[in-house]
Protein backbone atom coordinates (compact mmCIF):
# COMPACT_ATOMS: atom_id res chain seq x y z
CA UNK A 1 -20.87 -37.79 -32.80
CA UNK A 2 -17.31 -35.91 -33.11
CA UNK A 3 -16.09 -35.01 -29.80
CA UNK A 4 -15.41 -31.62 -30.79
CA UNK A 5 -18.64 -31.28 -32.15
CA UNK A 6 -20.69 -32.39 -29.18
CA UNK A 7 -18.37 -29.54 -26.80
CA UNK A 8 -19.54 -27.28 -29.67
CA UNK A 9 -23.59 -28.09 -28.92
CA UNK A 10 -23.23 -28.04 -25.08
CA UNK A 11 -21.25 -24.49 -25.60
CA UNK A 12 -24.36 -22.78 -27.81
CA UNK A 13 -26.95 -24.53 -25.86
CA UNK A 14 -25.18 -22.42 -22.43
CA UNK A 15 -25.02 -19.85 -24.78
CA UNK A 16 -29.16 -19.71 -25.59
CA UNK A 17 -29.77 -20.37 -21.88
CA UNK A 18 -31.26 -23.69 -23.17
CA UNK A 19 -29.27 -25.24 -20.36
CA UNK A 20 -27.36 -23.89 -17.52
CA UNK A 21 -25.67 -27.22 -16.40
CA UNK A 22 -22.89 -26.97 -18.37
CA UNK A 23 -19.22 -27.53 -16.89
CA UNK A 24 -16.41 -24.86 -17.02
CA UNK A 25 -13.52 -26.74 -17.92
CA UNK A 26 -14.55 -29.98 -19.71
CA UNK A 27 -18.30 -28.83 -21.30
CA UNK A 28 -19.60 -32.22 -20.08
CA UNK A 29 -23.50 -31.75 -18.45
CA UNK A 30 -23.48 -30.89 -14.76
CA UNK A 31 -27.37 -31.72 -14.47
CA UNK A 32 -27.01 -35.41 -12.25
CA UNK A 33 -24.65 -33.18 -9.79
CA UNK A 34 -22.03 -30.51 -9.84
CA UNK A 35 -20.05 -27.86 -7.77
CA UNK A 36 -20.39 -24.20 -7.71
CA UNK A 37 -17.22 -21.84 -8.28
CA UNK A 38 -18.19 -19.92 -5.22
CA UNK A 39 -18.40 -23.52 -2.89
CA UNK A 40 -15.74 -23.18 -0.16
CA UNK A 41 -13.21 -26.18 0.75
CA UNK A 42 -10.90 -26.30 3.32
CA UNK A 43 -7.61 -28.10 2.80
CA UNK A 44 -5.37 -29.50 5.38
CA UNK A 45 -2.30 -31.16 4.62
CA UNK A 46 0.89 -31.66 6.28
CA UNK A 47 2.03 -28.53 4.31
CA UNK A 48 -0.38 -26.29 3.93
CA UNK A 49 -3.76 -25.50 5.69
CA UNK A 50 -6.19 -23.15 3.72
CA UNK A 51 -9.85 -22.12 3.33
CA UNK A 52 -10.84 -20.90 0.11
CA UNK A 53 -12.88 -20.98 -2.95
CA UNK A 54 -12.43 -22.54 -6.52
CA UNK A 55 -12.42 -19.28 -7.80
CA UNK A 56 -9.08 -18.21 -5.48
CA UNK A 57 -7.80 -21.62 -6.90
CA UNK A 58 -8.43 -20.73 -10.53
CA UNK A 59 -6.94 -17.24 -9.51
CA UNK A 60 -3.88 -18.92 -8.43
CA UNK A 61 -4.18 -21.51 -11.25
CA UNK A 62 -4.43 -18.88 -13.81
CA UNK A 63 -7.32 -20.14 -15.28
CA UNK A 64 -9.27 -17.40 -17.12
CA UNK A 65 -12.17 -15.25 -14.93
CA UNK A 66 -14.96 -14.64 -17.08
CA UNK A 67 -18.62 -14.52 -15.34
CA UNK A 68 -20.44 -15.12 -18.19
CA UNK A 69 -18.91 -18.43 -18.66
CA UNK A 70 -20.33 -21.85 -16.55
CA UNK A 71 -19.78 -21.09 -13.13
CA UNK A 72 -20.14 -24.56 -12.33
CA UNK A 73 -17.77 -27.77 -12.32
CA UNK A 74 -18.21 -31.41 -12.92
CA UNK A 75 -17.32 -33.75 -9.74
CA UNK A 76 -14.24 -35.23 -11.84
CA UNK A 77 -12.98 -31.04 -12.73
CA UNK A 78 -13.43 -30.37 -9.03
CA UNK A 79 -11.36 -33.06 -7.91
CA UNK A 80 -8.81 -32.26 -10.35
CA UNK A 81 -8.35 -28.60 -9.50
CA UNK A 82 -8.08 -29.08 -6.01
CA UNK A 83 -4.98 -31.99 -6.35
CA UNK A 84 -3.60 -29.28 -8.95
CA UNK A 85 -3.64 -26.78 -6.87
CA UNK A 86 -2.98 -29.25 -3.70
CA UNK A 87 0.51 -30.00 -6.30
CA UNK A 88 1.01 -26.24 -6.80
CA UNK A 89 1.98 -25.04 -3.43
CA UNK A 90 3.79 -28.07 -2.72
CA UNK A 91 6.20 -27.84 -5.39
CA UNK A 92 6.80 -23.97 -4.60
CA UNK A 93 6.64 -24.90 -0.50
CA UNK A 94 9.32 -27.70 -1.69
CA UNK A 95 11.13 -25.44 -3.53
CA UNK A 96 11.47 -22.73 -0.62
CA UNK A 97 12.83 -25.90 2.07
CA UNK A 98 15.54 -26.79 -0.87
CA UNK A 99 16.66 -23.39 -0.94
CA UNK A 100 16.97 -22.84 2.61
CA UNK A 101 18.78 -26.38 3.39
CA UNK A 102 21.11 -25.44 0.63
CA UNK A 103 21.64 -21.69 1.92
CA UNK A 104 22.28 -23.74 5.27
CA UNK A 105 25.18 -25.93 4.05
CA UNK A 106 26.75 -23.10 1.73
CA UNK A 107 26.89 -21.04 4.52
CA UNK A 108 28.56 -24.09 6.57
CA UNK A 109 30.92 -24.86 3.55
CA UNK A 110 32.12 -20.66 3.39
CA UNK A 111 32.96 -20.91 6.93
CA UNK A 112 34.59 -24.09 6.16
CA UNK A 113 37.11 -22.75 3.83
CA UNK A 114 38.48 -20.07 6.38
CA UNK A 115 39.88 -23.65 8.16
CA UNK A 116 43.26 -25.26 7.48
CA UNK A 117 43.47 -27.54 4.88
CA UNK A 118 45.03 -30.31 7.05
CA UNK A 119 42.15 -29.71 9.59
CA UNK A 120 38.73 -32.38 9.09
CA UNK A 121 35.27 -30.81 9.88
CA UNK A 122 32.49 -32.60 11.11
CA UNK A 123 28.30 -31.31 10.93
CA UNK A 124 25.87 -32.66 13.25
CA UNK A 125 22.21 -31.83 13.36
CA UNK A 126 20.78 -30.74 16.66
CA UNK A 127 16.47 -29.75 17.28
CA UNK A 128 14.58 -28.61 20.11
CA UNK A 129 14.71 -31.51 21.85
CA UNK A 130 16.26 -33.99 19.89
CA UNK A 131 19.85 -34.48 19.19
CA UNK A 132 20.92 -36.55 15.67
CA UNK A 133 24.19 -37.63 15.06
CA UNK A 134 24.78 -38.73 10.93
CA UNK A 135 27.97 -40.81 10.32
CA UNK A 136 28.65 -42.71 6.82
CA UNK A 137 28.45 -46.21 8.19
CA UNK A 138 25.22 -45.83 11.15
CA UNK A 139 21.92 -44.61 10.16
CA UNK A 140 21.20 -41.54 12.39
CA UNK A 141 20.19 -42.40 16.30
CA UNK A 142 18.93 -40.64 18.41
CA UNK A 143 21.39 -39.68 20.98
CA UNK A 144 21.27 -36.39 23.84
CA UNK A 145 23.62 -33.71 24.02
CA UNK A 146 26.24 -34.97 25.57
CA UNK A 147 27.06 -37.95 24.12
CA UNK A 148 26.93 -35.96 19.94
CA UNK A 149 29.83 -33.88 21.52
CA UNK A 150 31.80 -36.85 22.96
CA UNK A 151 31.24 -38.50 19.60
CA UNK A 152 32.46 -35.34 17.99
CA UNK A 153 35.73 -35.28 19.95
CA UNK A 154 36.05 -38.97 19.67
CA UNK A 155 36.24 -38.23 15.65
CA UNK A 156 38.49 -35.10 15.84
CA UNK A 157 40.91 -37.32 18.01
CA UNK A 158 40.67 -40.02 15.22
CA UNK A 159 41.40 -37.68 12.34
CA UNK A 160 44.20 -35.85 13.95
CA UNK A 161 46.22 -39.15 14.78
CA UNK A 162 45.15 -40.94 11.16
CA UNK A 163 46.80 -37.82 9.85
CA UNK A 164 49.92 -37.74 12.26
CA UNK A 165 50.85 -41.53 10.93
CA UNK A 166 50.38 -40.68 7.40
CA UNK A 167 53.26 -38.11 7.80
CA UNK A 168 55.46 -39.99 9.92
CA UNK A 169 55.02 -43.24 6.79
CA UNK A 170 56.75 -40.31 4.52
CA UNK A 171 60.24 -40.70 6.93
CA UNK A 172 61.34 -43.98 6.18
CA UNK A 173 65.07 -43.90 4.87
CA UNK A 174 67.59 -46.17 3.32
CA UNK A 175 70.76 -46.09 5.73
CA UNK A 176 72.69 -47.64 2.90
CA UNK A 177 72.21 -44.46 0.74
CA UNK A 178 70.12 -42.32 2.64
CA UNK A 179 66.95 -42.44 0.21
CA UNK A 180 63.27 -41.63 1.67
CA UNK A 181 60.58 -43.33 0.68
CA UNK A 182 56.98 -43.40 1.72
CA UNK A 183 56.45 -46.63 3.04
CA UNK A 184 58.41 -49.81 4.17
CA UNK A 185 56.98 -52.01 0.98
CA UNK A 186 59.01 -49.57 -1.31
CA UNK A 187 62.31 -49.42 1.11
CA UNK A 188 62.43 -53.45 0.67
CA UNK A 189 62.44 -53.32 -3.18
CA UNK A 190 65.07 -50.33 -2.68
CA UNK A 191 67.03 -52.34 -0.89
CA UNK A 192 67.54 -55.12 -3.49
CA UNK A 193 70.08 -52.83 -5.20
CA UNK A 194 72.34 -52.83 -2.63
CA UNK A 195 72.01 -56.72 -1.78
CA UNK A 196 75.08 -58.63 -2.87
CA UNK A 197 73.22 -61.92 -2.25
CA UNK A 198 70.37 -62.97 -5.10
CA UNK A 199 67.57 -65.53 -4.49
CA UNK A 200 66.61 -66.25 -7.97
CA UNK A 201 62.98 -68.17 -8.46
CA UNK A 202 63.39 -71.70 -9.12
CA UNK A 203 60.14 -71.62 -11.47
CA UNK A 204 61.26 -68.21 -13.47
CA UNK A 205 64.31 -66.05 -14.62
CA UNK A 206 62.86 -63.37 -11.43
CA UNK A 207 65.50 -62.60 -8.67
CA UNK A 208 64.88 -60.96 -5.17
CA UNK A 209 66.35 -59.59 -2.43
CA UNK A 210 65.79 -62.09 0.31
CA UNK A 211 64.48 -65.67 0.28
CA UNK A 212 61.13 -64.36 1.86
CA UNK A 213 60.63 -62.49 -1.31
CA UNK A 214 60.90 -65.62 -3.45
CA UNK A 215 58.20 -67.40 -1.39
CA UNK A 216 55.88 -64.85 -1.23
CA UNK A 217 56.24 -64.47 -5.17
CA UNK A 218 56.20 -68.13 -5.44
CA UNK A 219 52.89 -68.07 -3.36
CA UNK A 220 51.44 -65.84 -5.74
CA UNK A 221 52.42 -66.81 -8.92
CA UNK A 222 53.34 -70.75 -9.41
CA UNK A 223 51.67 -72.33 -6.39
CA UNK A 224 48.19 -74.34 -7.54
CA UNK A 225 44.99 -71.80 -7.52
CA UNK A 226 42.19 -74.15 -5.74
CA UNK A 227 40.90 -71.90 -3.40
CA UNK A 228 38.02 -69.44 -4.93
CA UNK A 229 36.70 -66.46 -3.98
CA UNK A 230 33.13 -66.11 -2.54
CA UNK A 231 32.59 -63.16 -3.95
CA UNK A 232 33.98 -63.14 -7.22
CA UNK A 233 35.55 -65.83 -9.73
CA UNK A 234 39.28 -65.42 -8.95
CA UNK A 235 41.62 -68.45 -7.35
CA UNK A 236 43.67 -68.37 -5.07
CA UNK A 237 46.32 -70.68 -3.79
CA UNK A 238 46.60 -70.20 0.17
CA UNK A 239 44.12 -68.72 2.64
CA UNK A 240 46.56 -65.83 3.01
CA UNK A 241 46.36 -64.69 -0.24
CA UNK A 242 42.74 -64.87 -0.49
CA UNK A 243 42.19 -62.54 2.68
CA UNK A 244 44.69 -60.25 1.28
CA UNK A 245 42.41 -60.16 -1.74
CA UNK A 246 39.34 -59.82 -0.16
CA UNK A 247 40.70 -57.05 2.57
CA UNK A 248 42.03 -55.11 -0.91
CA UNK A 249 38.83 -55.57 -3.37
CA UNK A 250 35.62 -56.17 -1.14
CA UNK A 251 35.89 -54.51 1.70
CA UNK A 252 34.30 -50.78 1.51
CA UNK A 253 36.51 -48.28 2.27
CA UNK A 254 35.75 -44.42 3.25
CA UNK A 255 38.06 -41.24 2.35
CA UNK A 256 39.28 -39.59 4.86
CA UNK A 257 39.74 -36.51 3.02
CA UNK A 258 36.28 -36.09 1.50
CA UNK A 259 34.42 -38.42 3.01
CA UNK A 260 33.35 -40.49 -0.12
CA UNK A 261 32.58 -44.67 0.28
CA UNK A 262 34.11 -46.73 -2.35
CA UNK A 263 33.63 -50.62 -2.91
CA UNK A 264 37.07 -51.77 -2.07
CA UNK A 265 40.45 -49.97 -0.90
CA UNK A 266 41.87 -50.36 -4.72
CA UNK A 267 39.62 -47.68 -5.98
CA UNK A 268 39.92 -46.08 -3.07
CA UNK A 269 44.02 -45.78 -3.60
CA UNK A 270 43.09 -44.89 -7.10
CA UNK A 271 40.54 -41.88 -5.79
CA UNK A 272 43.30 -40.49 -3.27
CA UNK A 273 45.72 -39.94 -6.46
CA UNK A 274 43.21 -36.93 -6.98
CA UNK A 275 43.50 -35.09 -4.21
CA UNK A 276 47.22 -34.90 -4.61
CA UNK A 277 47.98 -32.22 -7.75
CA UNK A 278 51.07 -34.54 -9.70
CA UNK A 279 52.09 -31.05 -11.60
CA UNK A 280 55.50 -31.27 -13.72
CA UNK A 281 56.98 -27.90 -12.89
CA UNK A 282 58.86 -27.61 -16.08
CA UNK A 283 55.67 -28.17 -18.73
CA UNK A 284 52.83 -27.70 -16.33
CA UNK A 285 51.25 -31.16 -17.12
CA UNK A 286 49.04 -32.87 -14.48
CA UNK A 287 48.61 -36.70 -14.00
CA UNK A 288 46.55 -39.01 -11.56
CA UNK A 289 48.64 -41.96 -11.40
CA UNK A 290 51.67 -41.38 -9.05
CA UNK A 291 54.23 -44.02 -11.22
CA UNK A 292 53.17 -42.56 -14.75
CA UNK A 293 54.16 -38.46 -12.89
CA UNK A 294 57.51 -39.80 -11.83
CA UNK A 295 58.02 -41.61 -15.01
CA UNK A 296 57.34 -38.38 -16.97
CA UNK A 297 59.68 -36.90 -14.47
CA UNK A 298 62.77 -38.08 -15.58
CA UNK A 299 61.92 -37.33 -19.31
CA UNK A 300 60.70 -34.13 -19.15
CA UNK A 301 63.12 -31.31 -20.96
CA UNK A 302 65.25 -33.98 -21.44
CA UNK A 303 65.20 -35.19 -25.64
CA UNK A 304 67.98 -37.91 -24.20
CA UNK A 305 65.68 -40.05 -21.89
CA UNK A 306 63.03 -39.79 -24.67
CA UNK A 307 65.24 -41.77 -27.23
CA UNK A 308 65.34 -45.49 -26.97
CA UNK A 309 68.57 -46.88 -25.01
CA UNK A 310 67.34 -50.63 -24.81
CA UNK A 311 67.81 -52.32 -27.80
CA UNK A 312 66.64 -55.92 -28.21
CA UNK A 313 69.91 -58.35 -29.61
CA UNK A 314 67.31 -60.44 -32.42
CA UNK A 315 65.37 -57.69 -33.92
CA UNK A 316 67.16 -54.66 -32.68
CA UNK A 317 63.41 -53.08 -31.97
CA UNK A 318 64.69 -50.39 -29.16
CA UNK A 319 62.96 -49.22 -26.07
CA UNK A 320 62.66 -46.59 -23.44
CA UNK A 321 62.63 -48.52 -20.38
CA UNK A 322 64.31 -51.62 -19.69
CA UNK A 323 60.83 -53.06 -18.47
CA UNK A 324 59.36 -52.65 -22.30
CA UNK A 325 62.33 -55.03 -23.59
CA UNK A 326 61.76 -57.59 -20.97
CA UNK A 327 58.21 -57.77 -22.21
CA UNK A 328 59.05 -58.07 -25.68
CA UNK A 329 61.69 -60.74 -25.32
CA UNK A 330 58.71 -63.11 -23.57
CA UNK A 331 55.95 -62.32 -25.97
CA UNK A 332 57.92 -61.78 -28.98
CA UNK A 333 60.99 -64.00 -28.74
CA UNK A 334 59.18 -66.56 -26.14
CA UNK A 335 62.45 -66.15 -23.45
CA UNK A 336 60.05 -67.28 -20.33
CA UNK A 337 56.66 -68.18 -19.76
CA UNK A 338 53.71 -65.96 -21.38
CA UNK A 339 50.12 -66.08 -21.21
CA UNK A 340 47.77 -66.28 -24.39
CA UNK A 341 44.37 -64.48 -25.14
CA UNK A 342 41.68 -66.88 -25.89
CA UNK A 343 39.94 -65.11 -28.22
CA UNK A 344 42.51 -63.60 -30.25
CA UNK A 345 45.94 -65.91 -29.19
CA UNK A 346 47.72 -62.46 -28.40
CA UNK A 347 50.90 -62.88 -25.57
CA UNK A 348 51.31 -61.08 -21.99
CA UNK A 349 53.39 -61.85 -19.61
CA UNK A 350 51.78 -60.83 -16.84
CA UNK A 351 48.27 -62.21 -15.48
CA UNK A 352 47.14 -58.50 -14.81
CA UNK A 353 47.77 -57.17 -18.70
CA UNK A 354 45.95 -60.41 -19.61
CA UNK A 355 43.00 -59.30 -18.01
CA UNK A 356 43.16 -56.13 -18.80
CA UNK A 357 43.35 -57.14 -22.92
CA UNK A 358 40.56 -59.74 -22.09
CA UNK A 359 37.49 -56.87 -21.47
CA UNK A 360 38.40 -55.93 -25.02
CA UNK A 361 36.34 -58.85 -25.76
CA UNK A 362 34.20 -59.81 -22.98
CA UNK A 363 32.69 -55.68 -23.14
CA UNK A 364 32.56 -55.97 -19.57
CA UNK A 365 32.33 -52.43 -17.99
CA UNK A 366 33.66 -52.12 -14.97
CA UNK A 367 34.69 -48.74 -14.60
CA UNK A 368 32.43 -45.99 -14.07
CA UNK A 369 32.17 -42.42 -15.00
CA UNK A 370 31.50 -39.62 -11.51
CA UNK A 371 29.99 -37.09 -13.59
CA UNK A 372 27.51 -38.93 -15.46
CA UNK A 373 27.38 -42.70 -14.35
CA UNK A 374 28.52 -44.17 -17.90
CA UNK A 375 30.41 -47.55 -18.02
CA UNK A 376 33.40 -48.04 -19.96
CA UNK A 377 35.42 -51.13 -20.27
CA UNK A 378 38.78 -49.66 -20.23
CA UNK A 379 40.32 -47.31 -17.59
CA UNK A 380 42.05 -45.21 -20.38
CA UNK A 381 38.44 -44.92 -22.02
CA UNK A 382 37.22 -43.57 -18.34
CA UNK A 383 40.12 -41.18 -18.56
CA UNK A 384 39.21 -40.00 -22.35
CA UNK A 385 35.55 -40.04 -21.34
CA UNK A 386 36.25 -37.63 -17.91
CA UNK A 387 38.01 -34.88 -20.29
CA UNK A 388 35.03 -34.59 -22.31
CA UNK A 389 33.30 -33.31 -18.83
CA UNK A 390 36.32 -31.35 -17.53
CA UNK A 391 37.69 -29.84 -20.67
CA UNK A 392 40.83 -30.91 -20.65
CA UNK A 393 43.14 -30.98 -23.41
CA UNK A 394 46.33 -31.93 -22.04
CA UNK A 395 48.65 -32.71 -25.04
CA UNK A 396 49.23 -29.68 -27.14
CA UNK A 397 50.58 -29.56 -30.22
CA UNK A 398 54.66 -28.71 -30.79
CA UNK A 399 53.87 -27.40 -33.87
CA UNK A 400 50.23 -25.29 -33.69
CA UNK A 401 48.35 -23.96 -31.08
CA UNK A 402 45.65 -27.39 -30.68
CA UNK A 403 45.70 -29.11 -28.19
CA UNK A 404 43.70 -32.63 -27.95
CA UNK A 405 42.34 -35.10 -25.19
CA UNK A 406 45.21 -37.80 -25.91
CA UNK A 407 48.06 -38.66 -27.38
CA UNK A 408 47.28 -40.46 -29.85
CA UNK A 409 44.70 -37.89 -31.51
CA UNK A 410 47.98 -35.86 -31.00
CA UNK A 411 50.16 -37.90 -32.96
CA UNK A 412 47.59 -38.37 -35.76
CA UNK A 413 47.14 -34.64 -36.25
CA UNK A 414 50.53 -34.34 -36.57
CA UNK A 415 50.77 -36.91 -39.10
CA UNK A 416 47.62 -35.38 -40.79
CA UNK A 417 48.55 -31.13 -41.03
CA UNK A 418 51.83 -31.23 -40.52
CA UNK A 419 54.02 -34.52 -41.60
CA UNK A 420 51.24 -36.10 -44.46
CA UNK A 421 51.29 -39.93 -45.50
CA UNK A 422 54.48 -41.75 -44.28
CA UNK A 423 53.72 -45.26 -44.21
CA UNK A 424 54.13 -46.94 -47.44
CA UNK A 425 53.09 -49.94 -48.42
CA UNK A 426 55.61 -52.71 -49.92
CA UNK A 427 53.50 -54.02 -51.93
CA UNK A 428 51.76 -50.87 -54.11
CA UNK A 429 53.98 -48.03 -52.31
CA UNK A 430 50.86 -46.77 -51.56
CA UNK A 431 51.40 -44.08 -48.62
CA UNK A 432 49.35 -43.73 -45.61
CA UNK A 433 49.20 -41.36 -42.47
CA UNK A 434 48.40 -43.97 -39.46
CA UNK A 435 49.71 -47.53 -38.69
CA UNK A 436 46.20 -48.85 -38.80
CA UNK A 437 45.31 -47.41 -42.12
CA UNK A 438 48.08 -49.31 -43.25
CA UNK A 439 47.61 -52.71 -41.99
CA UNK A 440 43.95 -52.96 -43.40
CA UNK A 441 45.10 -51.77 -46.89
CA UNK A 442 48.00 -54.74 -46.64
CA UNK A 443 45.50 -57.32 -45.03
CA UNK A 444 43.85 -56.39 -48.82
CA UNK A 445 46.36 -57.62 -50.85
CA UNK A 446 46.24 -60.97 -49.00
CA UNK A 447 42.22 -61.63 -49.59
CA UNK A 448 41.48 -63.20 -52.48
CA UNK A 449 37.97 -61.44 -52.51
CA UNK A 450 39.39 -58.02 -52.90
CA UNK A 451 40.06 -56.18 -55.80
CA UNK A 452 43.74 -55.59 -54.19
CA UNK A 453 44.41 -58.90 -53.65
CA UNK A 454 48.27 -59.85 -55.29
CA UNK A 455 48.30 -63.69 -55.79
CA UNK A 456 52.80 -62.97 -55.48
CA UNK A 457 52.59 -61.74 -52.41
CA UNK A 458 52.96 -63.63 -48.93
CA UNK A 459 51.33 -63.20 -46.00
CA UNK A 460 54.03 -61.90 -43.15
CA UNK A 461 54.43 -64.44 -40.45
CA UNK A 462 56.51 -64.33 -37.17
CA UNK A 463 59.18 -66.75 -37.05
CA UNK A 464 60.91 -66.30 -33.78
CA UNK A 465 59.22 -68.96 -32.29
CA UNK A 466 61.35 -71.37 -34.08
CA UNK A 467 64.34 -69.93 -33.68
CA UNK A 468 65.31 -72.44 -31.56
CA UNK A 469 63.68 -75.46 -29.43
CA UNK A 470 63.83 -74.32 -25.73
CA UNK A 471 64.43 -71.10 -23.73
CA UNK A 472 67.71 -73.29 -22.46
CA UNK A 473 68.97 -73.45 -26.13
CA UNK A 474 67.60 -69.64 -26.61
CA UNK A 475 69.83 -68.98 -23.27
CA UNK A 476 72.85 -70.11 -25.07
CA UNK A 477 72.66 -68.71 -28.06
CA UNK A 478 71.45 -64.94 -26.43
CA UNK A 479 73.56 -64.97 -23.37
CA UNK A 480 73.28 -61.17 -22.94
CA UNK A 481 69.10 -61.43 -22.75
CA UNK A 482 69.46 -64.21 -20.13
CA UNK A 483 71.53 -61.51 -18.43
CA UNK A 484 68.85 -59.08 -19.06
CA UNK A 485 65.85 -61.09 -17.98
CA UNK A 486 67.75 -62.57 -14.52
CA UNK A 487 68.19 -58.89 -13.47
């Protein structure tokens, strides 16, 4: 029979007092056993302790009163409106503790903010008779009065003198020049400029300061990797530089400013960039990484800096910083040794720009969003991703009032309203607005399966490579990038 016809017959057969055992809620027959409406049940939980009646429960249930309606239940609809209302109270009982833990803290937190920035708080929990001290690293103990306020001191002690050494690291000056810096690693590669004496690496065109230098760069770089890391896959080639590693990228590491964990003291360095505001006084531009604030620095306001200066001597390509031509004389011009992609053959010539191309095709996602918990496989893709949650738009138009979330959407909205198509093609003069655009079209005419496809035209090849047979004979023939390069 159809279910809904079979509630039907139960419902007229209540109806025309054929039969009284009827259930309330679910119309199946009560007449094997059922509970009255009026039965009293007393519930004690850890959260509530009641007498009362299922009709106070459908009252509070809001379930519809009606006497003339089955004022019995079936065992399975009495179970279920007790846990329902058992579920009830302790979602609103719940609800009420949240609200008071949270009024707690916020009240704590106001107070807080009267406090000097430069001075750490600490919150401990204290009952009746039981005292509960909650640190980051310990689960909570139980511990009596006394010792919590010891342990309280002990902690104000250790933040006041953590923050004493961070400001006397800020005092460190050159006595050559006079220059402060903020620690001793950045006063030795200050001091290289005013070192007559060079210790160039036997293995590369790098020079240093001292000879220690050169043997902790050769320890790094050239020396045989055969030691590996427990904990991840990297090599190393001495025990040194393995604890150094493992001190820097597996050892948790807690903020002393906000009290947050992290994995390993690199993001932690990374994390501490935020708390410090890197705000260019003459635009009003924030950034999070300390070298990329100064860099902008020296720019800023100033069109001169902002025009290339260095300007390589083979394919007169010109640069901002001398760093950028160094790079393109190795991977370009093969001056020095360079390290190839895998996948892809594409040059670096550094290990740590390798590895940073080489997610592009292993997808691995290392780097993880705070608001939301989304992965990304680039940092700059973190970065782009975070501004979606924040807001920000921090690259504004020259020429219209937008503003956009890098600088590349920047550029090609420029390109787009206000320049139009500027790269042509030399095959078709065929113009387009971005780079990219331009080298698919051209990639085109060198398929024979496209309609583009011009059997004349040759496919562009780099031929610097054999511009000559060694970096000796490259040397001699470019003596003012050997200069460049031994700097």
């Amino acid at each position: 029979m159809d279910p809904e016809a079979d509630i039907t017959l139960r419902a007229l057969k209540f109806m025309t007092s054929e039969s009284n055992h009827v259930c309330r809620l679910c119309f199946a027959s009560t007449e094997k056993e059922e509970v009255s409406l009026e039965d009293i049940v007393t519930l004690q939980r850890s959260y509530l302790n009641e007498t009362l009646t299922f009709v106070d429960m459908f009252r509070e249930l809001d379930v519809l009163e009606e006497p003339s309606l089955p004022q019995v239940l079936c065992v399975n609809c009495a179970t279920m409106t007790i846990n329902t209302y058992l579920f009830k109270k302790l979602s609103q009982i719940s609800t009420e503790y949240w609200n008071k833990i949270l009024n707690r803290i916020n009240t704590t937190l106001d107070q807080s903010q009267t406090i000097s920035l430069n001075v750490q708080t600490a919150y401990f929990m204290m009952k009746d008779n039981e005292h509960y001290l909650f640190t980051s690293r310990k689960r909570h103990t139980l511990r009596n009065k006394k010792t919590v306020l010891n342990k309280l001191k002990e902690i104000g002690k250790t933040k006041q003198s953590c923050y004493k050494v961070k400001k006397l690291k800020t005092s460190v000056m050159c006595e050559e020049c006079g220059e402060k810096f903020t620690s001793n690693c950045h006063l030795v590669k200050h001091m290289k400029v005013h070192s007559n004496s060079k210790y160039p690496c036997p293995q590369c065109p790098k020079v240093f300061a001292t000879q220690l230098q050169v043997e902790e760069h050769a320890e790094r770089v050239h020396y045989p990797k055969k030691i590996s890391c427990s904990k991840c896959s990297k090599m190393f080639s001495t025990e040194k530089m393995l604890r150094l590693h493992d001190k820097l990228h597996h050892v948790a590491a807690i903020c002393k400013l906000c009290f947050v964990q992290f994995p390993s003291k690199k993001q932690l360095r990374v994390h501490l960039d935020k708390h410090e505001v890197n705000k260019c006084s003459r635009c009003n531009k924030s950034f999070l990484n300390k070298q990329t604030f100064k860099f902008h620095l020296r720019i800023c306001g100033n069109l001169d800096d902002r025009q290339p200066s260095f300007f390589c001597d083979i394919c007169h390509k010109g640069y901002v910083r001398k760093n950028g031509l160094r790079t393109h004389l190795k991977t370009d011009h093969g001056f020095g040794n360079v390290l190839s992609c895998n996948w892809c053959g594409k040059k670096f010539d550094a290990i740590s720009r390798l590895n940073n191309h080489i997610v592009k095709h292993t997808k691995e996602k290392k780097f993880h969003c705070e608001h939301c918990g989304g992965k990304f496989v680039t940092q700059a893709a973190l970065v782009y991703h975070t501004r979606l949650h924040t807001g920000e738009r921090p690259f504004p138009c020259d020429m219209c009032n937008e503003s956009f979330l890098s600088a590349s959407r920047r550029m090609e909205h420029k390109q787009r309203k206000h320049f139009g198509p500027t790269k042509e093609c030399h095959i078709c003069h065929i113009k387009f607005i971005t780079g990219h655009q331009l080298r698919k079209h051209i990639q085109r005419h060198y398929n024979p399966h496209s309609k583009l496809f011009v059997p004349e035209a040759v496919a562009p090849f780099s031929s610097y490579q054999s511009m000559a047979a060694n970096s000796n004979d490259k040397a001699e023939q470019y003596p003012n990038i050997s200069k460049l390069l031994s700097m």
